[in-house]
PDB file of N, CA and C in Angstrom:
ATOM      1  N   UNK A   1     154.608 -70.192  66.391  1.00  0.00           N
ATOM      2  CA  UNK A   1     155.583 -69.185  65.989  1.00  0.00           C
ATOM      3  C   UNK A   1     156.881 -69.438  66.744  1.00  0.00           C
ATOM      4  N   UNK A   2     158.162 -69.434  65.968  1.00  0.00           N
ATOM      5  CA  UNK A   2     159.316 -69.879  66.697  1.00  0.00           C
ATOM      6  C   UNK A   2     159.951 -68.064  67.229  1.00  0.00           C
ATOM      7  N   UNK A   3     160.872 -68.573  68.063  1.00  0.00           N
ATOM      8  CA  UNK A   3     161.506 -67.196  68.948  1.00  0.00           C
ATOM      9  C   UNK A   3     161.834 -66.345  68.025  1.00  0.00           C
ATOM     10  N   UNK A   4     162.714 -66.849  66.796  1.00  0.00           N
ATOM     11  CA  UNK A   4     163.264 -65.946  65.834  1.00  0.00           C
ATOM     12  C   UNK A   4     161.959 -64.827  64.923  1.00  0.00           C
ATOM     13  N   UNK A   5     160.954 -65.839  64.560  1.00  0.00           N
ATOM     14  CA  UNK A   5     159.548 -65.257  64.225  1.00  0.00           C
ATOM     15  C   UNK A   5     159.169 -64.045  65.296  1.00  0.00           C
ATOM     16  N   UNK A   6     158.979 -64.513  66.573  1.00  0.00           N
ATOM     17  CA  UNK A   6     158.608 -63.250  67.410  1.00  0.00           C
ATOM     18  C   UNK A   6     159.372 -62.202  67.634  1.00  0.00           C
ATOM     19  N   UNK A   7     160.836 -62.547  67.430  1.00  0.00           N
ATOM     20  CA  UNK A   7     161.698 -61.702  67.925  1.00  0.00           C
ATOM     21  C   UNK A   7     162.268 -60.965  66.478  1.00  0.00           C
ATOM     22  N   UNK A   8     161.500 -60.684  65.276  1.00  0.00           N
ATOM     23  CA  UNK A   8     161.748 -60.336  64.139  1.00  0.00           C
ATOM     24  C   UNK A   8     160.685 -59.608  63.356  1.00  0.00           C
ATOM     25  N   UNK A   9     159.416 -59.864  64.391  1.00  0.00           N
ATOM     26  CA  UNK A   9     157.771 -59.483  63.512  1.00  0.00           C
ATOM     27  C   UNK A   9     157.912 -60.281  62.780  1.00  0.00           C
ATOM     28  N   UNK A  10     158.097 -61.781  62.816  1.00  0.00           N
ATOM     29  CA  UNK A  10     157.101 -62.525  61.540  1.00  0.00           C
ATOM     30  C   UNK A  10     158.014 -62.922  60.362  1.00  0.00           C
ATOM     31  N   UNK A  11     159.404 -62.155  60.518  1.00  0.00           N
ATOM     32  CA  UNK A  11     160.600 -62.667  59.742  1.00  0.00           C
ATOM     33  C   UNK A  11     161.450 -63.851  59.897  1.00  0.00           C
ATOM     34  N   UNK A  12     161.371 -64.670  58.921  1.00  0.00           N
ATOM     35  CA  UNK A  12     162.058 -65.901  59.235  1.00  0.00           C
ATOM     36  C   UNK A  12     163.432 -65.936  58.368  1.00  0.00           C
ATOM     37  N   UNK A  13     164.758 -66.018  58.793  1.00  0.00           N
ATOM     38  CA  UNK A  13     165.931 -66.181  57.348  1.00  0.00           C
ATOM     39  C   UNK A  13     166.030 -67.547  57.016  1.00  0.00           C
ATOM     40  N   UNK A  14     166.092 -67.425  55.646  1.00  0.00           N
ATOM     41  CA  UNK A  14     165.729 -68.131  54.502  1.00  0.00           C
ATOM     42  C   UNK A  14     167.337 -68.137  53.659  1.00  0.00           C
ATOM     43  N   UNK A  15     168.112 -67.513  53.747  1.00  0.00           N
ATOM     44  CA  UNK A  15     169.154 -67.403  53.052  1.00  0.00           C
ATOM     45  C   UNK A  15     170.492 -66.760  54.195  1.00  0.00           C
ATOM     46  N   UNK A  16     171.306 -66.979  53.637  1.00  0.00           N
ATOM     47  CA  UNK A  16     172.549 -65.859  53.677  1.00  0.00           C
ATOM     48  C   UNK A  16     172.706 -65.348  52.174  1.00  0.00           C
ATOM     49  N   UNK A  17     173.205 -64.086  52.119  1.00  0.00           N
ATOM     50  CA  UNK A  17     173.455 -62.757  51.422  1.00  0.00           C
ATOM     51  C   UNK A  17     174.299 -63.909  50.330  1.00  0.00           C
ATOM     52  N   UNK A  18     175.716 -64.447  50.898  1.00  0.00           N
ATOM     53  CA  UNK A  18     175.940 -64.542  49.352  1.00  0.00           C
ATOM     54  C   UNK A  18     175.780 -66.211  48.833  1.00  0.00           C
ATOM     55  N   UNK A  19     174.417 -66.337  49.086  1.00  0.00           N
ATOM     56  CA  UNK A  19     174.153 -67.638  48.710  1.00  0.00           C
ATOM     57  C   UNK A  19     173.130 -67.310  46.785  1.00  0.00           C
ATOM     58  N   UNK A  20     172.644 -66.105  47.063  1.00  0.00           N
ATOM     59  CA  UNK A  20     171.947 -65.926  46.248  1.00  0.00           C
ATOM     60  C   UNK A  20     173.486 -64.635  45.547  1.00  0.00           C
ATOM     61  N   UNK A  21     173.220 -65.164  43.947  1.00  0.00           N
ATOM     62  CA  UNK A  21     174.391 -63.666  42.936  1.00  0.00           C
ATOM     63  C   UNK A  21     173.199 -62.751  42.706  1.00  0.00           C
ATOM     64  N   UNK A  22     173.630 -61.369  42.526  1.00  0.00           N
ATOM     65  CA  UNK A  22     172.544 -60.554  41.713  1.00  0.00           C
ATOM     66  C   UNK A  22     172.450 -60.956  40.369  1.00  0.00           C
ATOM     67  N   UNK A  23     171.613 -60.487  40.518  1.00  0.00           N
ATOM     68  CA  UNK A  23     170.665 -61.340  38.711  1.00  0.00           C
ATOM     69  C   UNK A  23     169.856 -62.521  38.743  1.00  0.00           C
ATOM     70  N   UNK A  24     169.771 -63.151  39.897  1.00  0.00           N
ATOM     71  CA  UNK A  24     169.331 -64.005  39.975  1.00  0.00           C
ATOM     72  C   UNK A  24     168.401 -64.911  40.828  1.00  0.00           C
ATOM     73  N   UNK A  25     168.216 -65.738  41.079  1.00  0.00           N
ATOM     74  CA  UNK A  25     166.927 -66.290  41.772  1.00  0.00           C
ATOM     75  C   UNK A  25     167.270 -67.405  42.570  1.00  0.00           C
ATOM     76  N   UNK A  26     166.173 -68.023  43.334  1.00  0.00           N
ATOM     77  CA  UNK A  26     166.882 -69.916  44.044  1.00  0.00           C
ATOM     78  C   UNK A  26     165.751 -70.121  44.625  1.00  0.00           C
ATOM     79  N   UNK A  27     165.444 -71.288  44.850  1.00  0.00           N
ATOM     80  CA  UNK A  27     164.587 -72.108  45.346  1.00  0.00           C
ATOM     81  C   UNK A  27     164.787 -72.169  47.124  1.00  0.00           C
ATOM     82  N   UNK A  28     164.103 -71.459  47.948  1.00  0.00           N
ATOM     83  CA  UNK A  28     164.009 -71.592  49.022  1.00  0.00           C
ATOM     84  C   UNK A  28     162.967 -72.222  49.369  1.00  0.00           C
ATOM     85  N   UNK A  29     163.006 -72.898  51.321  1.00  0.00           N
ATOM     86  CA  UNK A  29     161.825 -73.442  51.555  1.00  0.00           C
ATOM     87  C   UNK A  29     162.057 -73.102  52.721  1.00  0.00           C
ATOM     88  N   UNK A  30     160.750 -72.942  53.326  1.00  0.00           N
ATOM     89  CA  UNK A  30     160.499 -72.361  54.867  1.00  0.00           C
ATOM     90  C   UNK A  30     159.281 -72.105  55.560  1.00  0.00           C
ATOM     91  N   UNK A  31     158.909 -73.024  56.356  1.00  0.00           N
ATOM     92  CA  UNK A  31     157.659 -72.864  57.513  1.00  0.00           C
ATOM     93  C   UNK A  31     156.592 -73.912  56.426  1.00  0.00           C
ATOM     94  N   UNK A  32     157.250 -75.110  55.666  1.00  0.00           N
ATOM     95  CA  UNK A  32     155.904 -75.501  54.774  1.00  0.00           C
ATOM     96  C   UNK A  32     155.953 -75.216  53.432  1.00  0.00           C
ATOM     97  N   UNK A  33     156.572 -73.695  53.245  1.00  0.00           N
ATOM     98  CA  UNK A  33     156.477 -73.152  52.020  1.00  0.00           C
ATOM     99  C   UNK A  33     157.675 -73.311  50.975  1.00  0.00           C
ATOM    100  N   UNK A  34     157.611 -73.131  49.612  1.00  0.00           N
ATOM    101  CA  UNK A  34     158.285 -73.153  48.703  1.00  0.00           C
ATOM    102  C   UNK A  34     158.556 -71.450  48.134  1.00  0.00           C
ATOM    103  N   UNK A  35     159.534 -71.123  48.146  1.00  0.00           N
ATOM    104  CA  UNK A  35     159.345 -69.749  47.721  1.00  0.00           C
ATOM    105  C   UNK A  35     160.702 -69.650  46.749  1.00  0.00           C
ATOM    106  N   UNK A  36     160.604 -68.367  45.747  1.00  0.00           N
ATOM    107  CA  UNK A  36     161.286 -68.187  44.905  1.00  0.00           C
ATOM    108  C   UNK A  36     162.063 -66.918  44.969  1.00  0.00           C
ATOM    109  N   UNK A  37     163.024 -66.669  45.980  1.00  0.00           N
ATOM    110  CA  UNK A  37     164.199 -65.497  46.572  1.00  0.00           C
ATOM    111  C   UNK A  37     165.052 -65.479  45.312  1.00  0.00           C
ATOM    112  N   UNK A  38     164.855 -64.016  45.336  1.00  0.00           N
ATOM    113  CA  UNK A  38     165.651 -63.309  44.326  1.00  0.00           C
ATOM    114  C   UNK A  38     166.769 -62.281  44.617  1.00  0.00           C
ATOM    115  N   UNK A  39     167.774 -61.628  43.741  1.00  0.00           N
ATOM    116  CA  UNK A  39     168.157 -60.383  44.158  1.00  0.00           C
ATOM    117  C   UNK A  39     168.438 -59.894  42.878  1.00  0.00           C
ATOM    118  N   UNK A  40     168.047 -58.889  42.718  1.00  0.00           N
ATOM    119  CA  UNK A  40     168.140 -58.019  41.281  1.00  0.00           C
ATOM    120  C   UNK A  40     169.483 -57.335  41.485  1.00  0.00           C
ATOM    121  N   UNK A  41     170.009 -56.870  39.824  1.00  0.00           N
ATOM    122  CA  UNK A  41     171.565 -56.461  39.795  1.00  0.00           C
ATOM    123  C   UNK A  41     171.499 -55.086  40.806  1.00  0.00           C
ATOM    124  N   UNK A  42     170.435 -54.138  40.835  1.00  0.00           N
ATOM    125  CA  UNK A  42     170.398 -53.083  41.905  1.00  0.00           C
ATOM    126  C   UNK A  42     170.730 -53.559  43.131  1.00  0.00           C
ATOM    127  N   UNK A  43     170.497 -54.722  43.623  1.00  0.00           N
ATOM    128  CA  UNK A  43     170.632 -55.025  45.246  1.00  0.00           C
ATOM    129  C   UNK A  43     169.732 -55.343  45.685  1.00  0.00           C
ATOM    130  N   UNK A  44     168.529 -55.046  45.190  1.00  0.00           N
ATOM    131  CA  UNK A  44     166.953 -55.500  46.207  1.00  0.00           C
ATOM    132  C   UNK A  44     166.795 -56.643  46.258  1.00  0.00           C
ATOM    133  N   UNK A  45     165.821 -57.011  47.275  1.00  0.00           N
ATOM    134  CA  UNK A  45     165.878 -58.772  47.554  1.00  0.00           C
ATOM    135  C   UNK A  45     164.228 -58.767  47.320  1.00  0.00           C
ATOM    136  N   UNK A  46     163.894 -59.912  46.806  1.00  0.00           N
ATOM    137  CA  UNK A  46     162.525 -60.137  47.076  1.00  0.00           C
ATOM    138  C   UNK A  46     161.958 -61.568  47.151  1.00  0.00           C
ATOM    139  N   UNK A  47     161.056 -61.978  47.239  1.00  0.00           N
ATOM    140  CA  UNK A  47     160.380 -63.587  47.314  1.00  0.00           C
ATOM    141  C   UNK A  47     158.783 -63.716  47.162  1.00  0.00           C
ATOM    142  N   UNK A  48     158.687 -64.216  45.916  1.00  0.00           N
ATOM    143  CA  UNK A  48     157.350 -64.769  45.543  1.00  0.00           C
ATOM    144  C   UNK A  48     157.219 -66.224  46.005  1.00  0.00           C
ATOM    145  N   UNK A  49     155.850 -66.539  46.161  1.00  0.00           N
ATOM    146  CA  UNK A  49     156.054 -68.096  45.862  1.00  0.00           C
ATOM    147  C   UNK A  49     156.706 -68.363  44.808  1.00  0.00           C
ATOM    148  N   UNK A  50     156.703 -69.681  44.986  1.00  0.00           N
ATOM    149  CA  UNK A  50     157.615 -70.334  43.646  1.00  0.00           C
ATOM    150  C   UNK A  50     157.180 -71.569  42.832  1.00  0.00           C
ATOM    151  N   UNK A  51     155.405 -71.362  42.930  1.00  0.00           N
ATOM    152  CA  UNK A  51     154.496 -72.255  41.999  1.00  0.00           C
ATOM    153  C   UNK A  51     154.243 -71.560  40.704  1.00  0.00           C
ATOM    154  N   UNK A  52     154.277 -71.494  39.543  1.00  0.00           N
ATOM    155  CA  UNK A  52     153.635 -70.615  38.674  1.00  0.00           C
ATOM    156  C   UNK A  52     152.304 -70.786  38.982  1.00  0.00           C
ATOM    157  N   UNK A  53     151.081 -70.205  38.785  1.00  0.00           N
ATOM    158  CA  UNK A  53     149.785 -70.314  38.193  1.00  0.00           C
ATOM    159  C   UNK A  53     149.620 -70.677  37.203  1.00  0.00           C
ATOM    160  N   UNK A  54     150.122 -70.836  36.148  1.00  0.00           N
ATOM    161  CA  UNK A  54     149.734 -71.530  34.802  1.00  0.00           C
ATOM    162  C   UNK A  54     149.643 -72.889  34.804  1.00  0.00           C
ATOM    163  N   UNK A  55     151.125 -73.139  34.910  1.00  0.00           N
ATOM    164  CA  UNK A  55     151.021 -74.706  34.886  1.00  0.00           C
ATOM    165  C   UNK A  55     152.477 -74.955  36.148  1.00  0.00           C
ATOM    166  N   UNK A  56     152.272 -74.833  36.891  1.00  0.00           N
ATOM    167  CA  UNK A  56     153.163 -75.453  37.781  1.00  0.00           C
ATOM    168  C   UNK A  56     154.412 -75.397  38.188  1.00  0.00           C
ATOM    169  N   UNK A  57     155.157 -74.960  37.231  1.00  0.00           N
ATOM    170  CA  UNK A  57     156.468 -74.094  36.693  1.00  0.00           C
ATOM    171  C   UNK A  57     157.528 -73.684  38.482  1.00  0.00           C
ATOM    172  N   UNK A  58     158.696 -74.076  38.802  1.00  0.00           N
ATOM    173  CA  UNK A  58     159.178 -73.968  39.510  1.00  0.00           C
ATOM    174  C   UNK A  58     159.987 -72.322  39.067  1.00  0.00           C
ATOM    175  N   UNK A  59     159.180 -71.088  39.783  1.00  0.00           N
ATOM    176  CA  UNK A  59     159.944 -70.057  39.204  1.00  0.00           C
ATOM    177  C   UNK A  59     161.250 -70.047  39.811  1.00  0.00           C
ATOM    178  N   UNK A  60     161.603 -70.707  40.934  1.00  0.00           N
ATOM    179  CA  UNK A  60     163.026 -70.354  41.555  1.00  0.00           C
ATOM    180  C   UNK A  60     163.950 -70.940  40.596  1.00  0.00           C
ATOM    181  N   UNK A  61     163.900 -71.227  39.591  1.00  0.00           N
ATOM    182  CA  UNK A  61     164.690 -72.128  38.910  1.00  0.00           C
ATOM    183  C   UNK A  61     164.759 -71.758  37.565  1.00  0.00           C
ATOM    184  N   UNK A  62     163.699 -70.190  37.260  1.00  0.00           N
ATOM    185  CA  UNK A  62     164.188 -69.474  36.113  1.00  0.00           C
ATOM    186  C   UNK A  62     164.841 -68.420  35.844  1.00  0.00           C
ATOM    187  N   UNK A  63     164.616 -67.126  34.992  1.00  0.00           N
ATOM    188  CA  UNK A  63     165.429 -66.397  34.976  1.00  0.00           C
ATOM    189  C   UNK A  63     164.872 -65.384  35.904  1.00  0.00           C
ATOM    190  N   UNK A  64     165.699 -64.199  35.852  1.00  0.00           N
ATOM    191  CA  UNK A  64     165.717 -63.033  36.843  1.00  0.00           C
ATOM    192  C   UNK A  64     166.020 -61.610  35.661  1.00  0.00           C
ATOM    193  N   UNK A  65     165.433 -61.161  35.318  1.00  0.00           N
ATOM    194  CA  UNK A  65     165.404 -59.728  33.957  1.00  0.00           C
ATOM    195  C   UNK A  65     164.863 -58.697  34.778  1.00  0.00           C
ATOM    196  N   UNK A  66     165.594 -57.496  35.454  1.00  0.00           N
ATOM    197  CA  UNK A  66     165.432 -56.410  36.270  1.00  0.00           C
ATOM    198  C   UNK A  66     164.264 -57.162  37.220  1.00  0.00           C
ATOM    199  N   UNK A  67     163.061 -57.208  37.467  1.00  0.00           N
ATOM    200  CA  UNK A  67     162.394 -57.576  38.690  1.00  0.00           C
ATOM    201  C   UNK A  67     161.524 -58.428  38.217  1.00  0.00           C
ATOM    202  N   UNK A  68     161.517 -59.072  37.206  1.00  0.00           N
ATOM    203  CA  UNK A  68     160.844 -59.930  36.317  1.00  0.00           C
ATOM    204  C   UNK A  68     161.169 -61.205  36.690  1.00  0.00           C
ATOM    205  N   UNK A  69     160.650 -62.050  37.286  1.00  0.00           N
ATOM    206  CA  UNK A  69     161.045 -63.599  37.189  1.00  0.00           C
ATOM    207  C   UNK A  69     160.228 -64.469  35.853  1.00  0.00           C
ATOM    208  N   UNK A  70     160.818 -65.041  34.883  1.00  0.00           N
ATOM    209  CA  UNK A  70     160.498 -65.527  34.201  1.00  0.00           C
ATOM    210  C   UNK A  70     160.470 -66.965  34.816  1.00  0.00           C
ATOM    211  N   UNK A  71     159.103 -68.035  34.420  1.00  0.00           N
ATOM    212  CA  UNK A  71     158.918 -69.010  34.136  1.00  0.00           C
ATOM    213  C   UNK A  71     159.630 -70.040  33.624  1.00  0.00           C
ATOM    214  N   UNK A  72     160.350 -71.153  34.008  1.00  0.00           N
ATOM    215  CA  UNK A  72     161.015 -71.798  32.809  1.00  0.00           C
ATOM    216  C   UNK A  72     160.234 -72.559  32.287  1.00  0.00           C
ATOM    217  N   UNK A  73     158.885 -72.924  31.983  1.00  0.00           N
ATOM    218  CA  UNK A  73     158.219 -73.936  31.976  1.00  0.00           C
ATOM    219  C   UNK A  73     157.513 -73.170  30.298  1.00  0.00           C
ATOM    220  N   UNK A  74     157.162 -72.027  30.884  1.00  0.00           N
ATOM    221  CA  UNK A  74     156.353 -71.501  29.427  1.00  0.00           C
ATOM    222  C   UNK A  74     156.722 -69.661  29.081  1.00  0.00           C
ATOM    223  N   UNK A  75     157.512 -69.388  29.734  1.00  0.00           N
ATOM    224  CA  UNK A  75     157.658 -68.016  29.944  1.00  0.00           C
ATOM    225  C   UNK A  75     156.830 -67.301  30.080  1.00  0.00           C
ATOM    226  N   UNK A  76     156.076 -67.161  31.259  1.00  0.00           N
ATOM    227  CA  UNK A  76     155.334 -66.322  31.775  1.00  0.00           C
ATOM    228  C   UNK A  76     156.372 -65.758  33.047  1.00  0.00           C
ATOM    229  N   UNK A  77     155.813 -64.624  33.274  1.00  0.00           N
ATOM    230  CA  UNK A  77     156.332 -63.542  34.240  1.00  0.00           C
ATOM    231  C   UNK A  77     155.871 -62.905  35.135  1.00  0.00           C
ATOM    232  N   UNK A  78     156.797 -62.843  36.460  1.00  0.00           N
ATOM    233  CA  UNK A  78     156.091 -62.572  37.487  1.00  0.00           C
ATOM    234  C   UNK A  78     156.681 -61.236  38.386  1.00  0.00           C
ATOM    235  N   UNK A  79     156.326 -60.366  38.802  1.00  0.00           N
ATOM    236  CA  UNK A  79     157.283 -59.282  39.401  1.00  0.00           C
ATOM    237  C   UNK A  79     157.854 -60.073  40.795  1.00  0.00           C
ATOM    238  N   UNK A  80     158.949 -59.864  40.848  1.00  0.00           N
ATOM    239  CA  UNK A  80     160.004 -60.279  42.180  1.00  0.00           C
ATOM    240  C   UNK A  80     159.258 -59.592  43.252  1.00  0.00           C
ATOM    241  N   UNK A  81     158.346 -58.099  43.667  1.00  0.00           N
ATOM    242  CA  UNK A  81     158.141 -57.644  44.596  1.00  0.00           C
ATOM    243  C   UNK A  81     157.065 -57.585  44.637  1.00  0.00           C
ATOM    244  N   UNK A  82     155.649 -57.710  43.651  1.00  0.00           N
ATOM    245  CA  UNK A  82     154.431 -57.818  43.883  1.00  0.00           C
ATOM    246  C   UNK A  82     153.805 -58.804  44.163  1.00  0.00           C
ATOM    247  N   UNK A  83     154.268 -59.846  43.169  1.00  0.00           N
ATOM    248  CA  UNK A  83     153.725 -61.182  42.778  1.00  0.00           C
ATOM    249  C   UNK A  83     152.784 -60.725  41.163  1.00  0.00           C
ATOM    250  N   UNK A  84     152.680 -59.568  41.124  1.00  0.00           N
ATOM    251  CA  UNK A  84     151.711 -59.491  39.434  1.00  0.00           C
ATOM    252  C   UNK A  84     152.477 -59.847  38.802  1.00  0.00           C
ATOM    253  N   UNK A  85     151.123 -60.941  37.549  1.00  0.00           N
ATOM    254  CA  UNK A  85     151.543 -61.372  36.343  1.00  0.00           C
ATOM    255  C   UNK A  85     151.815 -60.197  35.724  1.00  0.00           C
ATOM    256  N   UNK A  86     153.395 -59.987  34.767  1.00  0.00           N
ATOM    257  CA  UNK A  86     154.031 -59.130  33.896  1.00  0.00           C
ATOM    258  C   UNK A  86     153.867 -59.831  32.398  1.00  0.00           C
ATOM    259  N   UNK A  87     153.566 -61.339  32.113  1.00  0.00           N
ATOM    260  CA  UNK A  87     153.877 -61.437  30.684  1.00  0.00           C
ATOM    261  C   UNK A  87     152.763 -63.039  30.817  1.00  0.00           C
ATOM    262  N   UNK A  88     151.953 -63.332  29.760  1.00  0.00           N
ATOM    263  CA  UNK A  88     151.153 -64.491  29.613  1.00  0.00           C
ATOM    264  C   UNK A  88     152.326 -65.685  29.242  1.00  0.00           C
ATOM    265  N   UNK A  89     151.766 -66.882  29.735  1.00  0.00           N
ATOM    266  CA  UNK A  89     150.265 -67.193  29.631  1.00  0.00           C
ATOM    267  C   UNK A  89     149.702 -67.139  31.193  1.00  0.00           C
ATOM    268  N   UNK A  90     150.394 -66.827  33.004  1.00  0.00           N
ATOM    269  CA  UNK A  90     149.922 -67.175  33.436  1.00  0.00           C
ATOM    270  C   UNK A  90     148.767 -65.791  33.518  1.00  0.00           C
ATOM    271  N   UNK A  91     147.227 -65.780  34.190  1.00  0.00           N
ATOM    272  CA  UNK A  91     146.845 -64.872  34.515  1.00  0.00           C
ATOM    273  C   UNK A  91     146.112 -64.508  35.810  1.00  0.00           C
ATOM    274  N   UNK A  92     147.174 -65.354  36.599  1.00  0.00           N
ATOM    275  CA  UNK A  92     146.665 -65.022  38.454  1.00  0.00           C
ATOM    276  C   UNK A  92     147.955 -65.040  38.766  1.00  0.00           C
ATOM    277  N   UNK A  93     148.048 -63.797  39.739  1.00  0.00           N
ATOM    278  CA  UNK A  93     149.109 -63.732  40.406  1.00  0.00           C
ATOM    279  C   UNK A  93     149.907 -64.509  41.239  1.00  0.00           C
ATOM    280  N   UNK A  94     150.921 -64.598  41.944  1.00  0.00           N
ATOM    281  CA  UNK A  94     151.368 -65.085  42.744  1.00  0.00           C
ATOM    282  C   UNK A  94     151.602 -64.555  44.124  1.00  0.00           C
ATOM    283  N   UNK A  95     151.937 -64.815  45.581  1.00  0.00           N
ATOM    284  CA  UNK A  95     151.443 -64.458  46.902  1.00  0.00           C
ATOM    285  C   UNK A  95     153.150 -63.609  46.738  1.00  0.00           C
ATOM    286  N   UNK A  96     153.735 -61.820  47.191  1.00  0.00           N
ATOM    287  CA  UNK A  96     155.022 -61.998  47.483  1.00  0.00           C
ATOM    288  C   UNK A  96     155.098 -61.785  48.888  1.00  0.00           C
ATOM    289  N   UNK A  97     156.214 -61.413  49.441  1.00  0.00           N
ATOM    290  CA  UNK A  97     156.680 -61.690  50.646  1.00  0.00           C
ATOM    291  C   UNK A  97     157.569 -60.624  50.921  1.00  0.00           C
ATOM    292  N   UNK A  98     157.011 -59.685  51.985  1.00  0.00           N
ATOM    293  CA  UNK A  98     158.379 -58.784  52.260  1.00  0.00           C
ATOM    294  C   UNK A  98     159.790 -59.364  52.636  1.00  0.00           C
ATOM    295  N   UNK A  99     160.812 -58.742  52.475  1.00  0.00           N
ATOM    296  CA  UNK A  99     162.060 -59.401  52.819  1.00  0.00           C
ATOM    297  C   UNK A  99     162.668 -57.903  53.566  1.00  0.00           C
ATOM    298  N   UNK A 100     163.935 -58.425  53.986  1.00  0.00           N
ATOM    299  CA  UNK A 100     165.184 -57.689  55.144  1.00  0.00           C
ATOM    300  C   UNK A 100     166.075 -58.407  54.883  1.00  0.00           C
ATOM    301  N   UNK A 101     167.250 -58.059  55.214  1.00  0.00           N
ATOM    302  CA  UNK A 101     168.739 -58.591  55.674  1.00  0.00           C
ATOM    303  C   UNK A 101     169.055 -57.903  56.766  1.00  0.00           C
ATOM    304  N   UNK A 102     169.603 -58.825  57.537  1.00  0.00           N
ATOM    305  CA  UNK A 102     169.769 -58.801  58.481  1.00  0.00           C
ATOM    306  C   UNK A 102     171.413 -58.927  59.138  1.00  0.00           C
ATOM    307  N   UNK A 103     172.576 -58.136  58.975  1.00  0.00           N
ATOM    308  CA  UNK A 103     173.753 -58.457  58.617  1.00  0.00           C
ATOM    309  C   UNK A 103     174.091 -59.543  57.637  1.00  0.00           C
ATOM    310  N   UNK A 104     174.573 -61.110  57.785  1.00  0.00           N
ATOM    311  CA  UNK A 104     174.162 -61.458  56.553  1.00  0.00           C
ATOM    312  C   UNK A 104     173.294 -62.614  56.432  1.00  0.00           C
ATOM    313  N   UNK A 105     171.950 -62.469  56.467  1.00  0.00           N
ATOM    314  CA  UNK A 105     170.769 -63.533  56.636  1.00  0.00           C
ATOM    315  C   UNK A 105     169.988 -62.476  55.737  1.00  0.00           C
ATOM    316  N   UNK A 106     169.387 -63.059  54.914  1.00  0.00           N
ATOM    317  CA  UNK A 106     167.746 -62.826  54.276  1.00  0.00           C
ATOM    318  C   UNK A 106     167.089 -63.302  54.680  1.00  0.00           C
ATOM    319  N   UNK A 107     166.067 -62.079  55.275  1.00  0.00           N
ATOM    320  CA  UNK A 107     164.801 -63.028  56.089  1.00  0.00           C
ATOM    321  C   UNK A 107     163.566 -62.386  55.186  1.00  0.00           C
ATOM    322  N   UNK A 108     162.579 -63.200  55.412  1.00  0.00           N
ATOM    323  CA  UNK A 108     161.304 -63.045  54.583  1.00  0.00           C
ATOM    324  C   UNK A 108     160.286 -63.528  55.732  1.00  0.00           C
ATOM    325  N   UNK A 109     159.273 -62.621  55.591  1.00  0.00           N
ATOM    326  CA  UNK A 109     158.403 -62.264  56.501  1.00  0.00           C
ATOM    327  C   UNK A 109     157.108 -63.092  56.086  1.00  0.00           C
ATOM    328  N   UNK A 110     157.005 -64.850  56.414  1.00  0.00           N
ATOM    329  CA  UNK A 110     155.950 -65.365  56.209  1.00  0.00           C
ATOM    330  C   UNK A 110     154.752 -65.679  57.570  1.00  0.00           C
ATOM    331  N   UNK A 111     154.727 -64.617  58.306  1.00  0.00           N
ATOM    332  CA  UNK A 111     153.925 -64.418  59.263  1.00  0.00           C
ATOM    333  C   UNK A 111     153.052 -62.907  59.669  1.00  0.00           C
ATOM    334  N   UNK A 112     152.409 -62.865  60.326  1.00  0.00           N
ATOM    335  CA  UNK A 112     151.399 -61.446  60.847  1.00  0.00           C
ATOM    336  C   UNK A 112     152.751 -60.543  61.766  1.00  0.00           C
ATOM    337  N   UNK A 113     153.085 -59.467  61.347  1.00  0.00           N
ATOM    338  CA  UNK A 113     154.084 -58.437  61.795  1.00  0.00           C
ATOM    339  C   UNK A 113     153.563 -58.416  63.600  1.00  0.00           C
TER     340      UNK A 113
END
């Protein structure tokens, strides 16, 4: 666990604020992982992985529809804050990830609080 991890509960930043627009999504990577950081037009931030379950599908790299990440691969759908499948074909979820900002850093919490 690095200092920033301990000194955050388990939050690592993954972004600055205006790297990601609302509406939309991006391909982050951090600690190993591939994850799919979002921010919806409301303001909320969130991060699923960013494997589909169906077939492989890089979700950071599709669309963003209120908290819906669509698939670009087959359009399946995933919620930005749960990880539940919202729309077939995939039908296993995906892992999400609490998030924070932190003045302006998005951090996402891929460790034990």
């Amino acid at each position: 666990m690095t200092a920033l991890e301990r000194a955050t509960g388990g939050f690592v930043a993954v972004a600055r604020v205006g790297d990601v627009q609302p509406g939309t999504v991006r391909v982050v990577e951090v600690d190993g992982r591939s994850l799919c950081l979002g921010l919806t037009e409301d303001g909320e931030w969130g991060a699923i992985d960013n494997i589909c379950t169906h077939d492989g599908g890089t979700l950071g790299e599709g669309e963003l529809d209120d908290s819906a990440v669509e698939c670009p691969r087959h359009g399946g759908r995933f919620d930005l804050f749960t990880g539940r499948v919202l729309a077939l074909p995939p039908v296993r979820p995906v892992t999400a990830y609490e998030t924070e900002v932190d003045g302006d850093e998005v951090l996402v919490r891929i460790g034990p609080a």
